[in-house]
Protein backbone atom coordinates (compact mmCIF):
# COMPACT_ATOMS: atom_id res chain seq x y z
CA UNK A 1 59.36 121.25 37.80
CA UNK A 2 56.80 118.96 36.42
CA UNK A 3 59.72 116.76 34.53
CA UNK A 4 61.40 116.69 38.01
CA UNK A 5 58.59 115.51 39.64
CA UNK A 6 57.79 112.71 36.89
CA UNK A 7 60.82 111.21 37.31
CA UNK A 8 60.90 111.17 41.37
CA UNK A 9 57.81 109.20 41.25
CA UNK A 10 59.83 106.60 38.57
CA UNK A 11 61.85 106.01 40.60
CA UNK A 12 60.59 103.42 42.59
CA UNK A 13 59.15 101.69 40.09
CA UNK A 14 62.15 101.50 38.17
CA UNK A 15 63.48 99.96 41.24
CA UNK A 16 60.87 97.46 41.45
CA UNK A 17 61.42 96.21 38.34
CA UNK A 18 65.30 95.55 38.73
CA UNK A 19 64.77 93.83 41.57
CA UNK A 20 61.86 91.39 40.03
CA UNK A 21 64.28 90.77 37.27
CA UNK A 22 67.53 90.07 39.53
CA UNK A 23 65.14 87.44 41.30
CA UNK A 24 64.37 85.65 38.21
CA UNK A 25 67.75 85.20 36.83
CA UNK A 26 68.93 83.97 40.53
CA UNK A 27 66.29 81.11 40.38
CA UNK A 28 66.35 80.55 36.59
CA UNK A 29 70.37 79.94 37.50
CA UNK A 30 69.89 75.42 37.88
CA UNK A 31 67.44 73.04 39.83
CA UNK A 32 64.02 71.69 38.44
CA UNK A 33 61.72 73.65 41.59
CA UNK A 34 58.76 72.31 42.58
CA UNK A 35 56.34 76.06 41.73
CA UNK A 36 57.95 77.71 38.60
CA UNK A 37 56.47 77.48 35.52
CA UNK A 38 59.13 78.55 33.41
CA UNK A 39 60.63 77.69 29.95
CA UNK A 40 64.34 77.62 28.79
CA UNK A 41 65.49 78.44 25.83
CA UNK A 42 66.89 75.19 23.79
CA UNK A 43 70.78 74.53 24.25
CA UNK A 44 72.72 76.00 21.19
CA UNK A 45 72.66 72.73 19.12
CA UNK A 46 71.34 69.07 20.17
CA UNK A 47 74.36 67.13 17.74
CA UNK A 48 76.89 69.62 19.68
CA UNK A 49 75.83 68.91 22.84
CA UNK A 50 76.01 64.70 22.35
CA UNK A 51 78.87 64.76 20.52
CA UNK A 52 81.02 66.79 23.31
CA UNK A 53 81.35 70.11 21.25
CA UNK A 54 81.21 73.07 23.80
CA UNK A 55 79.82 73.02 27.00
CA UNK A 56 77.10 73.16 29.36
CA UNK A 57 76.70 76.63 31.48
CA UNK A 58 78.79 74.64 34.22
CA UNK A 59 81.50 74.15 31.73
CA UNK A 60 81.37 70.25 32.19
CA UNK A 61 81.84 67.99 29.26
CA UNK A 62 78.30 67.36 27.71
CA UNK A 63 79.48 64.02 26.21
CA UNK A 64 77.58 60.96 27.50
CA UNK A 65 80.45 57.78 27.25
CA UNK A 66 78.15 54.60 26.65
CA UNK A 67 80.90 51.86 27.35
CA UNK A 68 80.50 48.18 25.99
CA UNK A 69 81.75 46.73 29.33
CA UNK A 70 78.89 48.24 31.13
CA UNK A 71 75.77 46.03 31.79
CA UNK A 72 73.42 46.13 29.19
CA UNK A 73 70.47 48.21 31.06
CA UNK A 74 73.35 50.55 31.66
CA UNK A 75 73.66 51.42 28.25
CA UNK A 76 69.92 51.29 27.86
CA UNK A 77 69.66 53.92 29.79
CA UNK A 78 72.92 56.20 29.14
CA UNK A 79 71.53 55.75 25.57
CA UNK A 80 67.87 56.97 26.70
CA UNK A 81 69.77 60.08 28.17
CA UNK A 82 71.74 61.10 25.20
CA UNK A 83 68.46 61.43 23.34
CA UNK A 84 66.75 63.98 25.66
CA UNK A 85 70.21 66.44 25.40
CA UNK A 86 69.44 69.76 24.15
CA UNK A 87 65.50 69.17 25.09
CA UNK A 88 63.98 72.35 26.47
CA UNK A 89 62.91 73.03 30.00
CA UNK A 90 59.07 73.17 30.89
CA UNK A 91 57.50 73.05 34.17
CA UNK A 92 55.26 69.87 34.46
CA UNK A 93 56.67 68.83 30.97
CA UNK A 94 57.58 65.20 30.15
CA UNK A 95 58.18 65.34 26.09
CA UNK A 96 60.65 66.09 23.90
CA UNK A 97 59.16 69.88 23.40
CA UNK A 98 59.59 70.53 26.96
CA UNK A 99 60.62 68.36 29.90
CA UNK A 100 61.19 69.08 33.45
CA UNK A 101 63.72 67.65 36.30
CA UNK A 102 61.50 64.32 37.22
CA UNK A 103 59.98 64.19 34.21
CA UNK A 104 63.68 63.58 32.85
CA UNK A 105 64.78 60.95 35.22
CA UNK A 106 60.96 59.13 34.51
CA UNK A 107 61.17 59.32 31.03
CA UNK A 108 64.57 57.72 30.62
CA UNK A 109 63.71 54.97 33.00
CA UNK A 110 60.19 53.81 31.54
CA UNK A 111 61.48 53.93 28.05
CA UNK A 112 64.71 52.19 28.68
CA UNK A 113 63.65 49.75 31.11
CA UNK A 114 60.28 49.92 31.81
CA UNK A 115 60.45 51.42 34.96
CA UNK A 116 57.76 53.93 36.32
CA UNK A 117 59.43 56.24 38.64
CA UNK A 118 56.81 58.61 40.70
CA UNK A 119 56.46 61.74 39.13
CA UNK A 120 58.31 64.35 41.48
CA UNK A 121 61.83 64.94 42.38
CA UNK A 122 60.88 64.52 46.24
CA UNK A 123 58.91 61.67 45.92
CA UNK A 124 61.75 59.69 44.03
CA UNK A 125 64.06 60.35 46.34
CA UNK A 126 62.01 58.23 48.76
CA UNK A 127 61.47 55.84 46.34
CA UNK A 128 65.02 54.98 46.09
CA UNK A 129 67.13 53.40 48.61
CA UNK A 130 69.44 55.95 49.64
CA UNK A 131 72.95 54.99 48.70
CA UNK A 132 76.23 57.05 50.19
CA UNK A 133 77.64 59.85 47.31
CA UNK A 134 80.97 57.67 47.24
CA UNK A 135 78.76 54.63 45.80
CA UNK A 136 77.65 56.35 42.63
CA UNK A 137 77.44 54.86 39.59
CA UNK A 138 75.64 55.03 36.36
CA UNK A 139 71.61 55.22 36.96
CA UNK A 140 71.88 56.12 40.05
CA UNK A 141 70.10 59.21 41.01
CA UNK A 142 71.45 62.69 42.27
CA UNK A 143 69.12 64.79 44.86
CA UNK A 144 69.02 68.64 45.29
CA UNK A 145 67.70 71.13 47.78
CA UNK A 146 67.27 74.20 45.84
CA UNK A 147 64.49 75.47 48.08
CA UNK A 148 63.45 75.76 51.95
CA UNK A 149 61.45 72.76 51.45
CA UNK A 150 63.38 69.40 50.84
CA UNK A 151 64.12 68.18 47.58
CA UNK A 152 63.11 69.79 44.86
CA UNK A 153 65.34 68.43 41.95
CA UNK A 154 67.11 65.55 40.76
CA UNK A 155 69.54 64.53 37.82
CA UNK A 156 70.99 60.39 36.84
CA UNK A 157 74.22 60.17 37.12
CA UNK A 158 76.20 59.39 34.16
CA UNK A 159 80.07 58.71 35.23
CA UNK A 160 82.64 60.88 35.91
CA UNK A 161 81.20 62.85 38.96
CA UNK A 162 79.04 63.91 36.35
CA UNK A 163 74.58 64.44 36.01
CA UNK A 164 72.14 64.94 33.48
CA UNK A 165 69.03 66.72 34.62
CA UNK A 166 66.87 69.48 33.12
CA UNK A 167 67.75 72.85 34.21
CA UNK A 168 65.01 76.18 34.49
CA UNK A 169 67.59 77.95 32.83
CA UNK A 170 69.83 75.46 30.08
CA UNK A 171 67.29 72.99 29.44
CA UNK A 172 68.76 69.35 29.71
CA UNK A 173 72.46 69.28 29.95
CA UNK A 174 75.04 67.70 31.91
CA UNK A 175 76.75 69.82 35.20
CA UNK A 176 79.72 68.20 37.21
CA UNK A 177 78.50 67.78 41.00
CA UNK A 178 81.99 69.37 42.20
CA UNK A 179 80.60 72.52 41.27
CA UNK A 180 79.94 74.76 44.00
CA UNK A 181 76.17 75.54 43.29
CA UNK A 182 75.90 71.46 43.30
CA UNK A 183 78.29 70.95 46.26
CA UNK A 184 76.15 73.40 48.04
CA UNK A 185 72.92 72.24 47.35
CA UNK A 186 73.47 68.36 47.35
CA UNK A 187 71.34 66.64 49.35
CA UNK A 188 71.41 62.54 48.96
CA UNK A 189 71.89 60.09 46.60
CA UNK A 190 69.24 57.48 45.16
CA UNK A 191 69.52 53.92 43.35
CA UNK A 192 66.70 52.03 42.14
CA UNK A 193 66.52 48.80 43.36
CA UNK A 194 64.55 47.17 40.50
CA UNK A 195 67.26 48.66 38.08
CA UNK A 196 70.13 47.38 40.68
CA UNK A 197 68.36 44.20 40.50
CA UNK A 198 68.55 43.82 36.91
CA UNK A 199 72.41 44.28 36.68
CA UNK A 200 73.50 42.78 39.42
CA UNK A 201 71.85 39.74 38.96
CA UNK A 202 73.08 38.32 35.91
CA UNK A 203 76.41 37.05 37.63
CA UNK A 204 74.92 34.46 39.89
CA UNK A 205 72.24 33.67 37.27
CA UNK A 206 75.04 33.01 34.77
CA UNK A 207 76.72 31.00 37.96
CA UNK A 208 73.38 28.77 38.12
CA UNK A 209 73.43 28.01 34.58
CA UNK A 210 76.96 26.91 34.82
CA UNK A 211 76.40 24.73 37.85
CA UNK A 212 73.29 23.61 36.14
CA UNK A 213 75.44 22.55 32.72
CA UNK A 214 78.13 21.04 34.83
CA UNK A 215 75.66 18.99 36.63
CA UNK A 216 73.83 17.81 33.68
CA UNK A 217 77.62 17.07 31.77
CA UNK A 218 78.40 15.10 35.20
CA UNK A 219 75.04 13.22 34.64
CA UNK A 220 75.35 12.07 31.43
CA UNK A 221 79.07 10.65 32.00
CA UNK A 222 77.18 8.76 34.50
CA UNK A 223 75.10 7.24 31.50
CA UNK A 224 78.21 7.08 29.28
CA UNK A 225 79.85 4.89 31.64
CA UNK A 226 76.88 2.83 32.65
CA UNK A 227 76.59 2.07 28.93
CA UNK A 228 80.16 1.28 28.83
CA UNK A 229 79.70 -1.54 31.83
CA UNK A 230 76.98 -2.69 29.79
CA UNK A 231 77.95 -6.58 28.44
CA UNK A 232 77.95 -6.30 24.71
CA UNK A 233 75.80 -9.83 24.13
CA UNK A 234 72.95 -8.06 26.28
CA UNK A 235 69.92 -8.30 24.38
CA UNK A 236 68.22 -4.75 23.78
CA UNK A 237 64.76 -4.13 24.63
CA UNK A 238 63.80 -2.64 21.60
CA UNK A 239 65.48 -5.60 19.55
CA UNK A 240 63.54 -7.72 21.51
CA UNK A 241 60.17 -5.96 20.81
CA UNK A 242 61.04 -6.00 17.36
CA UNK A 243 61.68 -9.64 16.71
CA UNK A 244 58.65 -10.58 18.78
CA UNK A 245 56.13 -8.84 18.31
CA UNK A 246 52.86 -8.53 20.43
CA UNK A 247 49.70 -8.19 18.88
CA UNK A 248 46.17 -7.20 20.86
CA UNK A 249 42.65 -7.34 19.04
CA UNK A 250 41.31 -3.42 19.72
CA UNK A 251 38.53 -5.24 21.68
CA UNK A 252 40.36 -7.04 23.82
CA UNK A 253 42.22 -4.45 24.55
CA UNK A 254 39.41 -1.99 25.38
CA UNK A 255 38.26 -4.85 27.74
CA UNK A 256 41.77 -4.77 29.25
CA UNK A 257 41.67 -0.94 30.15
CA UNK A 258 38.15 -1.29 31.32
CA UNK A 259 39.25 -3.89 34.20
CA UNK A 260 42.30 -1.40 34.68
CA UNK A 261 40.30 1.48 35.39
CA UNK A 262 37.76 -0.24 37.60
CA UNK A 263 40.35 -2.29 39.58
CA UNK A 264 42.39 1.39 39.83
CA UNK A 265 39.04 3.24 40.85
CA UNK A 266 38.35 0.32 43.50
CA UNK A 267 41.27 0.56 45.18
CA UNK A 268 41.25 4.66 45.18
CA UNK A 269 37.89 3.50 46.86
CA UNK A 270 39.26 1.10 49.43
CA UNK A 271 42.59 3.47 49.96
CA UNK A 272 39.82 6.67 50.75
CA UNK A 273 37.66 4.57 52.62
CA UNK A 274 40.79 3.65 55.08
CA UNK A 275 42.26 7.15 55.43
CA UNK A 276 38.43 7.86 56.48
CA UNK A 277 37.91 5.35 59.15
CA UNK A 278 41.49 6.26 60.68
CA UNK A 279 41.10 9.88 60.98
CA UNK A 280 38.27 10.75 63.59
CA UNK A 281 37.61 13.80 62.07
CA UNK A 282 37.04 12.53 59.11
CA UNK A 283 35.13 9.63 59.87
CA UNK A 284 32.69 12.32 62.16
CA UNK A 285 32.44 14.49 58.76
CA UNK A 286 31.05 11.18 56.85
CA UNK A 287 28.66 10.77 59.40
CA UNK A 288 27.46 13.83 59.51
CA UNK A 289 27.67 13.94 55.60
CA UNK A 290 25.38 10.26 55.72
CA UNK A 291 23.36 11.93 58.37
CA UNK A 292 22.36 15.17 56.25
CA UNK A 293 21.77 12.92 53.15
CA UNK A 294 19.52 10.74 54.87
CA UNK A 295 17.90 14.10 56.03
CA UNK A 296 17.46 15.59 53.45
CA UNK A 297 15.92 11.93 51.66
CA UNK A 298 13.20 12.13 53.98
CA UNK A 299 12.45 15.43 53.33
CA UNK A 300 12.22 14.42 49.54
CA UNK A 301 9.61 11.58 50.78
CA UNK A 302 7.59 13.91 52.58
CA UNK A 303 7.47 16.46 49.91
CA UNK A 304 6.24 13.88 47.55
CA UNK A 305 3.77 12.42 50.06
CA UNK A 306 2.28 15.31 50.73
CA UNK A 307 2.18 16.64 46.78
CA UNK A 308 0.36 12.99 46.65
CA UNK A 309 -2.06 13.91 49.41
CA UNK A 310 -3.18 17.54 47.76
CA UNK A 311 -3.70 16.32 44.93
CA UNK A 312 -5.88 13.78 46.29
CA UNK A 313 -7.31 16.38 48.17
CA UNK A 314 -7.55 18.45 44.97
CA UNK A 315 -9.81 15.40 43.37
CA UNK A 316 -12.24 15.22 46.07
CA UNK A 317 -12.93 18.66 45.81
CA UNK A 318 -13.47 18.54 41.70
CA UNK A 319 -15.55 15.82 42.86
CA UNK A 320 -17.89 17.82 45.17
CA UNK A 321 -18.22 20.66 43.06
CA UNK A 322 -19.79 18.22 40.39
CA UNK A 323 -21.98 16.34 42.95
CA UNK A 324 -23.06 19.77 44.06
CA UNK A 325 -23.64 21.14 40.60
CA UNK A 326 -26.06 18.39 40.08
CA UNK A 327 -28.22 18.84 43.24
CA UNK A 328 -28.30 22.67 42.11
CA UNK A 329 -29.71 21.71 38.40
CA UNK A 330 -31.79 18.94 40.01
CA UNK A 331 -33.57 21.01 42.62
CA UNK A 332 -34.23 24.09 40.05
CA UNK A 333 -35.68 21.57 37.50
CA UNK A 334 -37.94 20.10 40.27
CA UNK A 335 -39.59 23.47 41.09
CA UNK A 336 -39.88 24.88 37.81
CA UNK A 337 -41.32 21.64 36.23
């Protein structure tokens, strides 16, 4: 009776627990979250999962193709990925010891490209420009609504319909988006522009530098066939300098760039003094400027006037206090003689 009783009050508890541990493994299943502090356990084997052998819990291919006709930040960054594969999951985490969905797509950017990504899933999807799913192309980001509350993880895409991300349950792998968990949760897709910038701008900057060359070759056939109209008994400059030769004594010439710079600084003078006297507002602000000068001159006069006067006035007084110093010893001699 007692044993029966035990286990009728088990029950429920037993019950409990199964359905705490069914909850885990559904939200352990993929996605980054935004709350759950969990840790994965490490994929099977990091050289298996870059060089393509097995698979990924979605059974997509977990090889990362870095192609030589891709643009060079392309393969920066496919390159960055590769090295995070087989990386445990931790919430918060941004390391090689544990790294979470947006700590993922951050870390591959900054130390590819030196690009600093905000820090969460949702807040990079607003960061991006939001590109259509059909426009997807290596770099780009993926966006996933796991939750009730917007997006809440995020992978790059790597070619092929393919992601790499950091999932609660597999750590970082790569998943194909036409799986149904993916196809179901998508929510938008993300490219950022300064990456976009860097590799699509290297066309029309190569374009420039063509125009550029071309211009300059165009220029100097110019020259070429200036030189070519040139008579051949036309005496050269340099010939010229060469078989006469001027010579200036150092203090002549010092003399020379003396009158130079006066005669230049002269007619800066005479130029400024023009613009002055033709522009009104000018000429009002040189007044003005005269006016305050002449101002401010007086001012200097009167100050030293009046420093003159105190200590005049400064004198006369030393000069009393003797005079009165003397009447004082005078009188007291007088009446005590």
């Amino acid at each position: 009776m007692t044993t029966n009783r035990f286990l009728f009050l088990a029950m429920p508890v037993r019950l409990t627990l199964c359905l705490f541990v069914s909850a885990l493994m559904v939200s352990g299943l993929s996605g980054c979250g935004s709350s759950r502090h969990v840790s994965a356990k490490r994929v099977s084997s990091v050289g298996a999962a870059v060089s393509g052998k097995g698979s990924g819990a979605s059974g997509a291919s977990q090889r990362i193709d870095v192609s030589g006709s891709l643009p060079a930040e392309t393969r920066r960054l496919l390159e960055e990925a590769r090295r995070w594969m087989g990386t445990s999951y931790r919430y918060g985490g941004s390391t090689r010891s544990g790294v979470d969905c947006s700590g993922l797509t951050s870390q591959i950017f900054v130390n590819a490209l030196q690009i600093k990504l905000p820090r969460s899933s949702a807040q990079q999807s607003e960061y991006c420009r939001r590109i259509d799913r059909s426009e997807l192309m290596e770099g780009d980001l993926v966006f996933f609504r796991t939750g009730s509350k917007g997006v809440s993880h995020v992978g790059m895409y790597v070619g092929d319909g393919r992601i790499i991300h950091s999932s609660t349950s597999r750590g970082v792998i790569v998943s194909s988006l036409d799986e149904s968990y993916y196809r179901r949760t998508y929510h938008s897709s993300g490219r950022v522009e300064r990456y976009y910038a860097m590799i699509s701008g290297k066309t029309g900057k190569n374009k420039d530098k063509t125009g550029k060359n071309k211009g300059k070759t165009d220029k100097n056939k110019g020259k070429t066939d200036k030189r070519k109209d040139k008579p051949a008994n036309a005496p050269d400059l340099k010939q010229r300098m060469e078989e006469s030769p001027v010579s200036v004594p150092a203090e002549d010439l010092d003399r020379l760039l003396a009158g130079v710079s006066r005669k230049v600084s002269e007619k800066v003078s005479e130029k400024v003094s023009e613009k002055v006297a033709a522009d009104p507002k000018a000429s009002k602000a040189v007044s003005v400027a005269a006016d305050l000068t002449a101002v401010a001159s007086a001012a200097a006069d009167k100050e030293k006037a009046a420093d003159r006067v105190r200590k005049a006035l400064e004198k006369k007084r030393r000069d009393l206090e003797d005079i009165i110093d003397q009447k004082v010893d005078s009188v007291i001699s007088d009446y005590f003689d």
